[in-house]
PDB file of N, CA and C in Angstrom:
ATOM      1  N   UNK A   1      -2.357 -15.305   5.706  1.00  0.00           N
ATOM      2  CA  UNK A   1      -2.451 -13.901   5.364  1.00  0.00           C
ATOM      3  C   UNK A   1      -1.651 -13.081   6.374  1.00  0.00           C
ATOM      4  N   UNK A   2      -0.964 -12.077   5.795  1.00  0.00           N
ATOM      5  CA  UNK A   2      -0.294 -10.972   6.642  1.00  0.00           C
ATOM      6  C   UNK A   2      -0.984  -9.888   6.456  1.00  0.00           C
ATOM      7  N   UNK A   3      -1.026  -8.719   7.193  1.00  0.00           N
ATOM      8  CA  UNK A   3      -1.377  -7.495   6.832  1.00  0.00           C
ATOM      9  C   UNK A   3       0.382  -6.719   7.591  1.00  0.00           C
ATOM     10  N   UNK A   4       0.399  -5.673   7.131  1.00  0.00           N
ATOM     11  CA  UNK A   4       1.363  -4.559   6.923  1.00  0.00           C
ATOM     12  C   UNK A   4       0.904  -3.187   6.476  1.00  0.00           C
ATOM     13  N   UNK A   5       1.429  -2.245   7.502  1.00  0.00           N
ATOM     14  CA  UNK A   5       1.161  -0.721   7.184  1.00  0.00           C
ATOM     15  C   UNK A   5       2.191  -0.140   6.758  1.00  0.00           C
ATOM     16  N   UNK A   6       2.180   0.307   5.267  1.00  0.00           N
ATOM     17  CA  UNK A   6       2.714   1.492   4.602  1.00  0.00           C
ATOM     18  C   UNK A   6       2.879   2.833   5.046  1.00  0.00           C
ATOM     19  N   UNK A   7       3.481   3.483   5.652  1.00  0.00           N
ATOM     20  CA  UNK A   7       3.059   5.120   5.352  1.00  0.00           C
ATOM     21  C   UNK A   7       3.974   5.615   4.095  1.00  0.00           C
ATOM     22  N   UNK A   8       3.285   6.533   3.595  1.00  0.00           N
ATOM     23  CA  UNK A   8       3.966   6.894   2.302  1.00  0.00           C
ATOM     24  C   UNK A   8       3.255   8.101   2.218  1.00  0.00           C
ATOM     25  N   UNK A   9       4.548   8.603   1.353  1.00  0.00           N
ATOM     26  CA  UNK A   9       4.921   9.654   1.046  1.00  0.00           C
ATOM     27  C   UNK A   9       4.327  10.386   0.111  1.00  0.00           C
ATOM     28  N   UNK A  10       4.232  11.513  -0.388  1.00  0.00           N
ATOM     29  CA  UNK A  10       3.399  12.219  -1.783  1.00  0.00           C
ATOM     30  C   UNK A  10       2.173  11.986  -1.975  1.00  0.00           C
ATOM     31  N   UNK A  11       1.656  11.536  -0.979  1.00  0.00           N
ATOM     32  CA  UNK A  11      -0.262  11.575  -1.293  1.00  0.00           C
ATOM     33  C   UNK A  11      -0.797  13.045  -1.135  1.00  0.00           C
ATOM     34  N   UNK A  12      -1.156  13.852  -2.007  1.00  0.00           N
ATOM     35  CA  UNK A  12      -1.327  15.017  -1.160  1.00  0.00           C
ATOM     36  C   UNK A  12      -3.225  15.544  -1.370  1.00  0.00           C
ATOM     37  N   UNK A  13      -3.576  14.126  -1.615  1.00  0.00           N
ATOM     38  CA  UNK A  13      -4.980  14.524  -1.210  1.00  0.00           C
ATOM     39  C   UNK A  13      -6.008  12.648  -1.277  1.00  0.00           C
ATOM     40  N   UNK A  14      -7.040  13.031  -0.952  1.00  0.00           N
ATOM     41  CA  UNK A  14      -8.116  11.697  -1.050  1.00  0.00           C
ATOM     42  C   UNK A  14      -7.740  10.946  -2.723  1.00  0.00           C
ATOM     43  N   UNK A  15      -7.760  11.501  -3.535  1.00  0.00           N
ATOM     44  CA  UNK A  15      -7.509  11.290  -4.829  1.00  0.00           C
ATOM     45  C   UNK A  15      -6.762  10.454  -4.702  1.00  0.00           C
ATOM     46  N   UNK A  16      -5.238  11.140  -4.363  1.00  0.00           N
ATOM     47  CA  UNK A  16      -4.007  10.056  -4.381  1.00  0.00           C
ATOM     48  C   UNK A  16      -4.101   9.084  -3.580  1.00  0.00           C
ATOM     49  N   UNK A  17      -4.813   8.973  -2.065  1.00  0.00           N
ATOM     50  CA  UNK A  17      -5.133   7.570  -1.699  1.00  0.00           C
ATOM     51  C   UNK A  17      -5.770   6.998  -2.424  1.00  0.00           C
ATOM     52  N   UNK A  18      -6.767   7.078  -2.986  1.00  0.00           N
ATOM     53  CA  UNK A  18      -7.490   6.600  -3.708  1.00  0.00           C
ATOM     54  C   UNK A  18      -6.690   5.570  -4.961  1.00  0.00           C
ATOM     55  N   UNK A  19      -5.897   6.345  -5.456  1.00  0.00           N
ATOM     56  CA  UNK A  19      -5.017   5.982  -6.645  1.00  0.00           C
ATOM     57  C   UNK A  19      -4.448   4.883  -6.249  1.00  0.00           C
ATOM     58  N   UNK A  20      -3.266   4.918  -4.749  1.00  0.00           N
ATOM     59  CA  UNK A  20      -3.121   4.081  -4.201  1.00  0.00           C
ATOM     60  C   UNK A  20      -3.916   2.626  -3.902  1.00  0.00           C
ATOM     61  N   UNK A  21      -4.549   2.908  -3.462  1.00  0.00           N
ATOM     62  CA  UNK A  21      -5.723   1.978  -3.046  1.00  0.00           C
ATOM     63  C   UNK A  21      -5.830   0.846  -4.241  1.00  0.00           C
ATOM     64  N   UNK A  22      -6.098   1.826  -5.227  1.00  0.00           N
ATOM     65  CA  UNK A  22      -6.647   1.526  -6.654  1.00  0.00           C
ATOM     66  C   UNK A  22      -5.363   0.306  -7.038  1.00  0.00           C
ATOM     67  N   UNK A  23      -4.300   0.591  -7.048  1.00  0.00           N
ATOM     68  CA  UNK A  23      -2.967   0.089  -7.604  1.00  0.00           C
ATOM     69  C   UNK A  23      -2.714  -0.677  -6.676  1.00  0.00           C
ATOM     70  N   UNK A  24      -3.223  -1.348  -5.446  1.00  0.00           N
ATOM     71  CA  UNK A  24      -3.046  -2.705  -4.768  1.00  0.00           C
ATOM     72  C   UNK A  24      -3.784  -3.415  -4.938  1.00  0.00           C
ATOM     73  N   UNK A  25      -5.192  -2.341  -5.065  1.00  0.00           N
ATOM     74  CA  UNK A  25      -6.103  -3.953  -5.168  1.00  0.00           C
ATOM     75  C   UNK A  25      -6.293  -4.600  -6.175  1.00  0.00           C
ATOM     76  N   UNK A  26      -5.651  -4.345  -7.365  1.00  0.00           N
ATOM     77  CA  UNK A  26      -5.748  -4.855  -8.448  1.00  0.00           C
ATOM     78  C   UNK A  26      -4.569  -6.072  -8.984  1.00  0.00           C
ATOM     79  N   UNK A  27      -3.486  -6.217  -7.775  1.00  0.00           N
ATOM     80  CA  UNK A  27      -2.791  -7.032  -7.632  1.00  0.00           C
ATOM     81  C   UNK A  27      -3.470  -8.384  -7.138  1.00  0.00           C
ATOM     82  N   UNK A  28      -2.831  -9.668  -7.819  1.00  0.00           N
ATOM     83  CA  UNK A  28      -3.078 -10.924  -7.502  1.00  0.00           C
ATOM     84  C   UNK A  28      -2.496 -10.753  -5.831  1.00  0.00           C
ATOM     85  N   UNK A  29      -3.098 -11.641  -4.748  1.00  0.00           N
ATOM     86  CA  UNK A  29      -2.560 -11.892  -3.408  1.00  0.00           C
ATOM     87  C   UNK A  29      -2.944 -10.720  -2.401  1.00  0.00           C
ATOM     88  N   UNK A  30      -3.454  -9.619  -2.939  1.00  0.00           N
ATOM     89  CA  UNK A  30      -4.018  -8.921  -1.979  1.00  0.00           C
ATOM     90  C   UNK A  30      -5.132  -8.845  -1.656  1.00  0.00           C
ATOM     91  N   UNK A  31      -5.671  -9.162  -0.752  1.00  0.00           N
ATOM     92  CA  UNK A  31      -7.061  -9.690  -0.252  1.00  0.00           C
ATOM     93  C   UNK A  31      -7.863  -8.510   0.315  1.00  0.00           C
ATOM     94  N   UNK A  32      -6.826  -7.241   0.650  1.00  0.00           N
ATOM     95  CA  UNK A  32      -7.717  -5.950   1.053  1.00  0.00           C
ATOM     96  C   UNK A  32      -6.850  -4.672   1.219  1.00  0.00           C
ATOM     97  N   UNK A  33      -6.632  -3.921   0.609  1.00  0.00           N
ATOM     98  CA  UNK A  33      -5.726  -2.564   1.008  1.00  0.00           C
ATOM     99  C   UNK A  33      -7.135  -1.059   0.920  1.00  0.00           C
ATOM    100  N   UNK A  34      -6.024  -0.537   2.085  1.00  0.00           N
ATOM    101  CA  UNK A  34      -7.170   0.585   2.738  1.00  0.00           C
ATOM    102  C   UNK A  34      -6.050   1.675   2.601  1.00  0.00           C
ATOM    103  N   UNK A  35      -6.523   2.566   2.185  1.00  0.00           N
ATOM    104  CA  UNK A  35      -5.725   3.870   2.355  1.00  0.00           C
ATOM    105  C   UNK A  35      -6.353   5.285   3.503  1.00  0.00           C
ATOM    106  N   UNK A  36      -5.062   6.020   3.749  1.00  0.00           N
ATOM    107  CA  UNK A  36      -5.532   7.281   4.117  1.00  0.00           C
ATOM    108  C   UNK A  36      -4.528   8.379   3.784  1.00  0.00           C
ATOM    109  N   UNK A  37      -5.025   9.142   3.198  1.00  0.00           N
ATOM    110  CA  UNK A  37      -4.519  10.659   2.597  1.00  0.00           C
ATOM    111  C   UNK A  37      -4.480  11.388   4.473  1.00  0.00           C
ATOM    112  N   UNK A  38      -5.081  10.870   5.003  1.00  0.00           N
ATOM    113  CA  UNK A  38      -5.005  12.436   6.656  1.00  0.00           C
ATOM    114  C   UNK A  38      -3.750  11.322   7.400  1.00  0.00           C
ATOM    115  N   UNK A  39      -3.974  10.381   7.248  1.00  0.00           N
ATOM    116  CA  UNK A  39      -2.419   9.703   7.953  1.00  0.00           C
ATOM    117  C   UNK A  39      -1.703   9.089   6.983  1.00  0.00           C
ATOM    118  N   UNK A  40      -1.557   9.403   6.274  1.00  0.00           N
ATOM    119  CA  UNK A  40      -0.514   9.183   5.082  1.00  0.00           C
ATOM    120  C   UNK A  40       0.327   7.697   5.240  1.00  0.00           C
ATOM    121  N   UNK A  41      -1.298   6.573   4.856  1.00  0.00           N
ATOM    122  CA  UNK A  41      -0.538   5.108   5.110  1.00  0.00           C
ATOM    123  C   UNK A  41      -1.328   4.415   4.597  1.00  0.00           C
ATOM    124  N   UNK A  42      -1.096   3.327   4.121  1.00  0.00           N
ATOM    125  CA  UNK A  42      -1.756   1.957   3.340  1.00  0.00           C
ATOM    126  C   UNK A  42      -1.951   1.145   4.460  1.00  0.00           C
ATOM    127  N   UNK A  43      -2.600   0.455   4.478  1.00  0.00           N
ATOM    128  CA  UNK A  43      -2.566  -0.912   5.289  1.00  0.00           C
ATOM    129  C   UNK A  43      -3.669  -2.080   4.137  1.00  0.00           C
ATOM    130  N   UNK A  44      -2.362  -3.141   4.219  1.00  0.00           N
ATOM    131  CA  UNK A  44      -2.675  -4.279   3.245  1.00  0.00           C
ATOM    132  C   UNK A  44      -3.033  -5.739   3.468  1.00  0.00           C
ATOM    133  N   UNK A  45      -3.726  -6.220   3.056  1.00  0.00           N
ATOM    134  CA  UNK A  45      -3.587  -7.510   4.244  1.00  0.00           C
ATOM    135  C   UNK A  45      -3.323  -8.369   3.153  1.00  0.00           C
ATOM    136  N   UNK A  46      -2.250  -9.462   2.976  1.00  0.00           N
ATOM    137  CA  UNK A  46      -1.945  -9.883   1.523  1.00  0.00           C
ATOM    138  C   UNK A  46      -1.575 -11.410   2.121  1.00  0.00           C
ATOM    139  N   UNK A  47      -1.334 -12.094   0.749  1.00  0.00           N
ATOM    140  CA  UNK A  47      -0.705 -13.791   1.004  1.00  0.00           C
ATOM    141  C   UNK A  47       0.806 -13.707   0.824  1.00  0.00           C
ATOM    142  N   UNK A  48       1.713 -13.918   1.581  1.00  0.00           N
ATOM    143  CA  UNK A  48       3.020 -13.413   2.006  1.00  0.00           C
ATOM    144  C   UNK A  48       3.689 -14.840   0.443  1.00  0.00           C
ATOM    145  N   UNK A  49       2.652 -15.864   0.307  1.00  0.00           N
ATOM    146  CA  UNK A  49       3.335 -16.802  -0.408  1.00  0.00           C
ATOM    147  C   UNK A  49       3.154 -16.260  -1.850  1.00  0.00           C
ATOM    148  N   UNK A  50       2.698 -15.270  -1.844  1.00  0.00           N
ATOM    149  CA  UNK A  50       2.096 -14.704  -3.369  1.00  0.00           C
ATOM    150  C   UNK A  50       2.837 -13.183  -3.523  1.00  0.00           C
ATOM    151  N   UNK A  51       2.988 -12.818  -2.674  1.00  0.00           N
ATOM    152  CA  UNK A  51       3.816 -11.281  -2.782  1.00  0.00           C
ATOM    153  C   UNK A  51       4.791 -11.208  -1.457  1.00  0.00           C
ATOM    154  N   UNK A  52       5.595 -10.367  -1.603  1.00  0.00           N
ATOM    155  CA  UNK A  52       6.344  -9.885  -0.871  1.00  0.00           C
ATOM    156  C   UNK A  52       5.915  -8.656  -0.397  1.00  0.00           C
ATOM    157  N   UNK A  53       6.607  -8.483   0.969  1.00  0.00           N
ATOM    158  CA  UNK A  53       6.524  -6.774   1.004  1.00  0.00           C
ATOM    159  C   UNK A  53       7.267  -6.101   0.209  1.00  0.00           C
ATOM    160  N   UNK A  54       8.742  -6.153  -0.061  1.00  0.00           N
ATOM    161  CA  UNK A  54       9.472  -5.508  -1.251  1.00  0.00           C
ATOM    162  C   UNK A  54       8.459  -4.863  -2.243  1.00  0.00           C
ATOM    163  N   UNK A  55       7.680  -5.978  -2.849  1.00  0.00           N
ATOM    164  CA  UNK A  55       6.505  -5.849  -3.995  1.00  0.00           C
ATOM    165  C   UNK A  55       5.815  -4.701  -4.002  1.00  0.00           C
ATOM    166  N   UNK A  56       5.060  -5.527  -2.950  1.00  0.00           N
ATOM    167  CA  UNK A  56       4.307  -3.819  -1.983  1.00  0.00           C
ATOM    168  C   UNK A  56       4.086  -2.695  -2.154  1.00  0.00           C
ATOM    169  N   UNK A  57       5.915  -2.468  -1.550  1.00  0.00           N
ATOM    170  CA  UNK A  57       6.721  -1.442  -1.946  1.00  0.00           C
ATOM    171  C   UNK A  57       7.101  -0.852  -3.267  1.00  0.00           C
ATOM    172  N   UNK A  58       7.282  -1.695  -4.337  1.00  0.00           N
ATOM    173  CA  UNK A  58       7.456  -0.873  -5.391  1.00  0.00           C
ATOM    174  C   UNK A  58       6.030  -1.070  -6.467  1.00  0.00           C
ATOM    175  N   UNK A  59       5.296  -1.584  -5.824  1.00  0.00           N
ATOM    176  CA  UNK A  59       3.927  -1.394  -6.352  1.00  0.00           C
ATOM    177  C   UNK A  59       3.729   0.200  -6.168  1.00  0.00           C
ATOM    178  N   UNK A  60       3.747   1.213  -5.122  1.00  0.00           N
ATOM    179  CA  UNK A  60       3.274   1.767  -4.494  1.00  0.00           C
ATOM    180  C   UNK A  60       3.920   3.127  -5.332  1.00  0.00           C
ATOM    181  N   UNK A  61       5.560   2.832  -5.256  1.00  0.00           N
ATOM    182  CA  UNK A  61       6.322   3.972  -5.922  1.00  0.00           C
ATOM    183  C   UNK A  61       6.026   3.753  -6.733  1.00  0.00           C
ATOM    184  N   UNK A  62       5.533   2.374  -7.648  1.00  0.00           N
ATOM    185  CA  UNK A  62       5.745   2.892  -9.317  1.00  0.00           C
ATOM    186  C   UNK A  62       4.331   3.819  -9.524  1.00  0.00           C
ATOM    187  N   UNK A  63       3.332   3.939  -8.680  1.00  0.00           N
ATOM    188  CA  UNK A  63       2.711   4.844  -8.547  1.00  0.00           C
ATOM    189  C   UNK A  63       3.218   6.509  -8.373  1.00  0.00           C
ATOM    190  N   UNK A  64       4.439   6.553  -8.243  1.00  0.00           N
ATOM    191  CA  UNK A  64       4.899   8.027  -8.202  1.00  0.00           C
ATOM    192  C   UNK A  64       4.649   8.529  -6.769  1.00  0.00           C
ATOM    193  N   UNK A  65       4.749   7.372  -6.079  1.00  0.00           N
ATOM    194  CA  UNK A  65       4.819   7.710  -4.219  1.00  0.00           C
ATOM    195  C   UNK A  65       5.991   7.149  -3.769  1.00  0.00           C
ATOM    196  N   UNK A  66       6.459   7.642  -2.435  1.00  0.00           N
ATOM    197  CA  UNK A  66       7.556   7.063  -1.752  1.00  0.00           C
ATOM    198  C   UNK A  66       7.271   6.604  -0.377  1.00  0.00           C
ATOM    199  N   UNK A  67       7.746   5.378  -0.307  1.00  0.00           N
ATOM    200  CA  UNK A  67       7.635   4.460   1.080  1.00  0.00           C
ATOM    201  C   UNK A  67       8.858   4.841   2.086  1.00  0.00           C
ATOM    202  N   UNK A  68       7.616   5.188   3.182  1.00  0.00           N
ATOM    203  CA  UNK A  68       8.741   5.812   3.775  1.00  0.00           C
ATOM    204  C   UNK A  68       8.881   4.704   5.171  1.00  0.00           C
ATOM    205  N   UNK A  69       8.169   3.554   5.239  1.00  0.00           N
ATOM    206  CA  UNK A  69       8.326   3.432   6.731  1.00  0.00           C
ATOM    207  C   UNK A  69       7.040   1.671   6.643  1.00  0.00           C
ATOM    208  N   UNK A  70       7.558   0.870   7.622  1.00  0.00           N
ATOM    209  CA  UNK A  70       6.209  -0.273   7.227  1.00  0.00           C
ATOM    210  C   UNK A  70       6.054  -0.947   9.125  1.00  0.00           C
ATOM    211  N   UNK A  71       5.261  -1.274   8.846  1.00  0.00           N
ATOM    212  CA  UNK A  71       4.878  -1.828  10.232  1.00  0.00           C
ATOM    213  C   UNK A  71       3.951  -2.752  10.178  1.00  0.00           C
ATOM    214  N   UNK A  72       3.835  -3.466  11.077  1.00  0.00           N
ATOM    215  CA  UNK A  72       3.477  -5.286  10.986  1.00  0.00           C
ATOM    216  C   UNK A  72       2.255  -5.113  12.334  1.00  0.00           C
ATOM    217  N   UNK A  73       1.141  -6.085  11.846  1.00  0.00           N
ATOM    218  CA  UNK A  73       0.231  -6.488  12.621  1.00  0.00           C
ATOM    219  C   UNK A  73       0.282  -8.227  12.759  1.00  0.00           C
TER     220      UNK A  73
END
């Protein structure tokens, strides 16, 4: 398992994390995604052999958000 932090773009309230949230965890290989609307970032903890970060990533926009930035634990 990897985890990786998102910050992204256009959340402009709890809702839209929420939405977020909503639209990872419903992906095969992600084992836990956490959002926050006050720091405007995902953090995912996923099976790197089952998704990519790319994925991630356009999991996130096809939500109608933009990735602006990722960082590794």
């Amino acid at each position: 398992m990897k985890t990786v932090t998102l910050s992204i773009d256009g959340m402009h309230c709890d809702g839209c994390a929420s939405n977020v949230q909503l639209l990872l965890e419903r992906q095969p290989g992600i084992r836990k995604a956490s959002t926050s609307f006050k720091d405007k970032q995902a953090r995912i903890l996923y099976d790197p052999q089952a998704l990519t970060e790319d994925q991630l990533i356009r999991m996130v926009e096809r939500g109608g958000f933009h990735v602006t930035g990722r960082t590794h634990e």
